[in-house]
Protein backbone atom coordinates (compact mmCIF):
# COMPACT_ATOMS: atom_id res chain seq x y z
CA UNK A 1 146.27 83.50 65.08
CA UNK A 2 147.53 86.48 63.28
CA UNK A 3 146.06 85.57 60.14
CA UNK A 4 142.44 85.27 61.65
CA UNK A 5 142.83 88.58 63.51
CA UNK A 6 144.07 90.34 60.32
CA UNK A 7 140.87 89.10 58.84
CA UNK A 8 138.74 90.75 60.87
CA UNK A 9 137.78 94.51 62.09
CA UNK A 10 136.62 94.82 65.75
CA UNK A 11 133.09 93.68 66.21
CA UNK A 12 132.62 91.24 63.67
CA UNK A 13 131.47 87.57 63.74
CA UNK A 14 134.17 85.43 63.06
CA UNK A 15 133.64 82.28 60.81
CA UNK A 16 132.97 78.86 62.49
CA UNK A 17 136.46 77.71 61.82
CA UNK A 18 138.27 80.58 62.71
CA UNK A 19 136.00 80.50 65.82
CA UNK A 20 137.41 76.79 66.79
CA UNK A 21 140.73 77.90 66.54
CA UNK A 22 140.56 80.96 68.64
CA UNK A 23 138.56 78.89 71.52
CA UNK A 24 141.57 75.53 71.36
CA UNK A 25 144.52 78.05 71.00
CA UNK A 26 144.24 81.59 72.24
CA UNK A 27 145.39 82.66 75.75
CA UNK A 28 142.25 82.51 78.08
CA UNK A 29 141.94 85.12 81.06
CA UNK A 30 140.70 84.61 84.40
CA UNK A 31 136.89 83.96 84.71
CA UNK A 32 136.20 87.50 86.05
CA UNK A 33 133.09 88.29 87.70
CA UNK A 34 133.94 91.39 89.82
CA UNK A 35 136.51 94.08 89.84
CA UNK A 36 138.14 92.38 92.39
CA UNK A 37 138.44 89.14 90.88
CA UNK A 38 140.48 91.21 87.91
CA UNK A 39 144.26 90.01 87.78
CA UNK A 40 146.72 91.12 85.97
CA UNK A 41 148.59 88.67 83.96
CA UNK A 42 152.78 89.42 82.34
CA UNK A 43 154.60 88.31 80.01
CA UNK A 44 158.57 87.75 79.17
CA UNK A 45 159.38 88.53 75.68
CA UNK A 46 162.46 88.30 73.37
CA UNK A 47 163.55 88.23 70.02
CA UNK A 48 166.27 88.40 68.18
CA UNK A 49 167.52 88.82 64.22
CA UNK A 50 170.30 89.30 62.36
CA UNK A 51 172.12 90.42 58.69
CA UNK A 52 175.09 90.77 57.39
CA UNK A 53 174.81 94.64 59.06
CA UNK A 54 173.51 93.97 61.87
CA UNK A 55 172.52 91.72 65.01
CA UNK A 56 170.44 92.81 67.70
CA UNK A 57 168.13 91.39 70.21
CA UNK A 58 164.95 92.74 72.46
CA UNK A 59 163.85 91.81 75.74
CA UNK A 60 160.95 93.11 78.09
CA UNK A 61 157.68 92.53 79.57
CA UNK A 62 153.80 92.57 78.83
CA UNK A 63 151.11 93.48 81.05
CA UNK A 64 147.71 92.60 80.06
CA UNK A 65 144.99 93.35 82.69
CA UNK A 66 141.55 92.16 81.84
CA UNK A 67 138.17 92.92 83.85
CA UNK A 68 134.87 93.66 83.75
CA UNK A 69 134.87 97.38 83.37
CA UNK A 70 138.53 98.43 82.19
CA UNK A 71 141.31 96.77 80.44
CA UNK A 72 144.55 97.54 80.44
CA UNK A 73 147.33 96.70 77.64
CA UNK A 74 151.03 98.24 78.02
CA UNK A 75 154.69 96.78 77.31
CA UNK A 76 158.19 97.75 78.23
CA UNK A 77 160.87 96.36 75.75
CA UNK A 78 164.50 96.94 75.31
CA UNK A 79 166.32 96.70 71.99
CA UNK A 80 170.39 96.13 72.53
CA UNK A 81 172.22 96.03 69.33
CA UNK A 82 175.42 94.07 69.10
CA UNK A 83 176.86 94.62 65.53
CA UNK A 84 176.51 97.40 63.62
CA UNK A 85 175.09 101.00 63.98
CA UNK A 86 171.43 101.30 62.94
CA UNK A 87 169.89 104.52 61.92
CA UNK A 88 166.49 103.80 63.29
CA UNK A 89 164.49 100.86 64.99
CA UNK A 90 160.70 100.17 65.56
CA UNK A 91 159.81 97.48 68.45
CA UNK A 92 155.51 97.00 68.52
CA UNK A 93 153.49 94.22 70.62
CA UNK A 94 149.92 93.89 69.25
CA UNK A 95 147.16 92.37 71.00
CA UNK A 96 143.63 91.20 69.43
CA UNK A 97 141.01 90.17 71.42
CA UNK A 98 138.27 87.38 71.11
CA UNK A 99 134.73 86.98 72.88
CA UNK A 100 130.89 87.42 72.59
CA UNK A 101 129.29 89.79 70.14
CA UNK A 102 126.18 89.83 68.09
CA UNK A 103 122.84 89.90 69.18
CA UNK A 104 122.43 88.27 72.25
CA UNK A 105 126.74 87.94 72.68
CA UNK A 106 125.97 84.22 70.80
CA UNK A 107 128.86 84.57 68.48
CA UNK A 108 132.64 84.80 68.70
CA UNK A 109 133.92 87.78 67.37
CA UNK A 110 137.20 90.42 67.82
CA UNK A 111 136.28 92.20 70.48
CA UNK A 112 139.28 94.85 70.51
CA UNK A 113 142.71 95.28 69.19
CA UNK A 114 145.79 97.21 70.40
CA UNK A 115 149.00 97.93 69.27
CA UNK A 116 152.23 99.33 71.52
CA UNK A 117 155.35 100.65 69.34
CA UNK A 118 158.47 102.40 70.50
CA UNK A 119 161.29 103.34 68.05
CA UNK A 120 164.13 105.35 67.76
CA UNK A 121 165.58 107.64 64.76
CA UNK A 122 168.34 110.21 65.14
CA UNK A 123 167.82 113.62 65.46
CA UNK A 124 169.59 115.64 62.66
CA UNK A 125 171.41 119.45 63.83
């Protein structure tokens, strides 16, 4: 999935085999029709990775809430470092989004992309 959203910008046609793809594997939102109908949806992330430096792990949640008129995209993650002293981190979620566009809306296409990053570097006095 990252591949075929790296491939293309927001607005344009995907190919038919990327299209397949997307429709058999991507996360599908509620079928909303009204505001009301919107619900949010979360997520529980983690990760972890290691050297010979370092080892450290993040945890957190996404929110993702799709509707008809707004959409909504944030994340709250935690990084907790358990060997080593690190001068600097960067945590980032992305999201890319698939649906109709063209003329008409006959064609599958990236429909938006976001990115949330938090990181930390030490202040020098």
């Amino acid at each position: 999935m990252r591949l075929i959203g790296d491939k293309y910008q927001v607005g344009e046609v995907l190919s038919d085999k990327d299209a397949e793809l997307v429709k058999k594997y991507a996360f599908q939102p509620n079928q909303v029709k009204t505001l009301a109908d919107a619900q949010p949806d979360n997520w529980t992330v983690t990760g972890s990775n290691s050297n010979t430096a370092f080892n450290a792990f993040m945890s957190g949640t996404v929110y993702v809430g799709l509707n008809l008129w707004e959409n909504n995209f944030r994340a709250d993650l935690t990084t907790y470092v358990q060997k080593g002293t690190p001068t600097h981190y960067q945590n980032s979620i992305q999201l890319k989004a698939y649906g109709l566009v063209g003329a008409g809306g006959t064609k599958i296409g990236k429909t938006a992309e976001f990115e949330v990053s938090s990181g930390w570097t030490p202040k020098s006095i």
